[in-house]
C-alpha atoms as a PDB file:
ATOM      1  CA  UNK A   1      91.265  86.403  93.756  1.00  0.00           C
ATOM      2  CA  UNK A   2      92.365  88.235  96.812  1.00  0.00           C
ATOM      3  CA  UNK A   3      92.399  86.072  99.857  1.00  0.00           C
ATOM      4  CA  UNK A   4      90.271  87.259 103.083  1.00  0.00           C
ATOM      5  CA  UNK A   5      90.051  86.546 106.498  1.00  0.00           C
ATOM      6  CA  UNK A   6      86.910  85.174 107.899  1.00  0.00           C
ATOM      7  CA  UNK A   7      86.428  83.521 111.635  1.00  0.00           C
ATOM      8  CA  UNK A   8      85.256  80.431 112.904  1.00  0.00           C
ATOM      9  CA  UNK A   9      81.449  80.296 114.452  1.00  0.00           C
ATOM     10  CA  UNK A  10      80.426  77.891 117.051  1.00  0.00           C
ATOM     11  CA  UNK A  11      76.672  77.494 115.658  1.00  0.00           C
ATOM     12  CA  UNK A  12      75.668  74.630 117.961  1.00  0.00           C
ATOM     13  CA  UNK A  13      77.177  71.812 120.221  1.00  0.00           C
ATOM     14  CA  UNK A  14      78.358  70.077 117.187  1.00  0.00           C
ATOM     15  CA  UNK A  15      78.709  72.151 114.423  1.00  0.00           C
ATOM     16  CA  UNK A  16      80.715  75.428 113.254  1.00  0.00           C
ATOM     17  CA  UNK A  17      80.167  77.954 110.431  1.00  0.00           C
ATOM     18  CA  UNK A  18      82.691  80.461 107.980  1.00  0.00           C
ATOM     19  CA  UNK A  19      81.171  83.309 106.065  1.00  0.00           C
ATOM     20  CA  UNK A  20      82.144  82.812 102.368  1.00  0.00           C
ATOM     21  CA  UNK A  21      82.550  86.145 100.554  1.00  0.00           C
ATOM     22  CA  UNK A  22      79.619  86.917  98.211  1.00  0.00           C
ATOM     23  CA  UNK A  23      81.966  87.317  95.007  1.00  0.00           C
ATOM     24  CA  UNK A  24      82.849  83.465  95.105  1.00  0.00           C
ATOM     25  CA  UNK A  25      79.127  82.208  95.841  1.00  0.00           C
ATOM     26  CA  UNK A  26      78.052  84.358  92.380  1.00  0.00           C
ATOM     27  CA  UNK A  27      81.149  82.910  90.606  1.00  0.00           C
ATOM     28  CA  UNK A  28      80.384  79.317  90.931  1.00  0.00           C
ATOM     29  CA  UNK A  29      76.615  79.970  90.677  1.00  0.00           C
ATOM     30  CA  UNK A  30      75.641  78.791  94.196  1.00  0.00           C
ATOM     31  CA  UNK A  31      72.146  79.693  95.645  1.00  0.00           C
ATOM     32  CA  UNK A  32      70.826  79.659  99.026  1.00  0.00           C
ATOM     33  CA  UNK A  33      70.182  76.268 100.556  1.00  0.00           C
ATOM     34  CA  UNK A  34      71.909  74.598  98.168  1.00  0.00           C
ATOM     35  CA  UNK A  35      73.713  71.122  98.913  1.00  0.00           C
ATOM     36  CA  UNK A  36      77.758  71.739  98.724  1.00  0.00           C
ATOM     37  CA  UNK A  37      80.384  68.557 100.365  1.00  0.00           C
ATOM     38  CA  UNK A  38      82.720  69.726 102.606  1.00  0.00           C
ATOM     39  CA  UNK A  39      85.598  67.153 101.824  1.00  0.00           C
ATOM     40  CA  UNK A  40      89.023  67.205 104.629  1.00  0.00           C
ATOM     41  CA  UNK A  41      91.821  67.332 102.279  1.00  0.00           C
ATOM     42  CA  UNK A  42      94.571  67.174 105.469  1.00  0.00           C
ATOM     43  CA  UNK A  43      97.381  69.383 106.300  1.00  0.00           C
ATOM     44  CA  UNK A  44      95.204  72.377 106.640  1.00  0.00           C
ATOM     45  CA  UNK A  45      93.612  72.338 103.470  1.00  0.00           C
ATOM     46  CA  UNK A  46      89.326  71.824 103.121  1.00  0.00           C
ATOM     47  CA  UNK A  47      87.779  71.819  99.831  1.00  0.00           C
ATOM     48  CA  UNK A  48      84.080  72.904  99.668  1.00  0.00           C
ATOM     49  CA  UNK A  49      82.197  71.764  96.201  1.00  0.00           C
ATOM     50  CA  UNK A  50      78.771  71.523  94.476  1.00  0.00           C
ATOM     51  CA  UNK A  51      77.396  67.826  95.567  1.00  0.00           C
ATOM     52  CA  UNK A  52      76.404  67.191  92.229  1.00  0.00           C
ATOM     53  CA  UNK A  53      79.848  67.863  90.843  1.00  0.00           C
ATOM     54  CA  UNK A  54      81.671  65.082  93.250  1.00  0.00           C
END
């Protein structure tokens, strides 16, 4: 997949949000409102995954 650029969003006092590109959300099935675990993986590197699939 090709890689894309996407900012950071202040959407409150304590919380931020990135855009993820439509193609990826239709690959992995995801639907609006769904739960996914944001998990810090260090050095850079965060991995975003279906909660049920921990």
């Amino acid at each position: 997949m090709e890689k894309e650029t996407r900012k950071l969003v202040k959407s409150s006092t304590h919380s931020y949000m990135v855009n993820i590109p439509k193609e990826i959300v239709k690959k992995y099935g995801w639907k609006e409102k769904q739960k996914l675990v944001v998990e810090d993986k260090g050095n850079g590197i965060v991995l975003i995954k279906d909660w049920k699939r921990r």
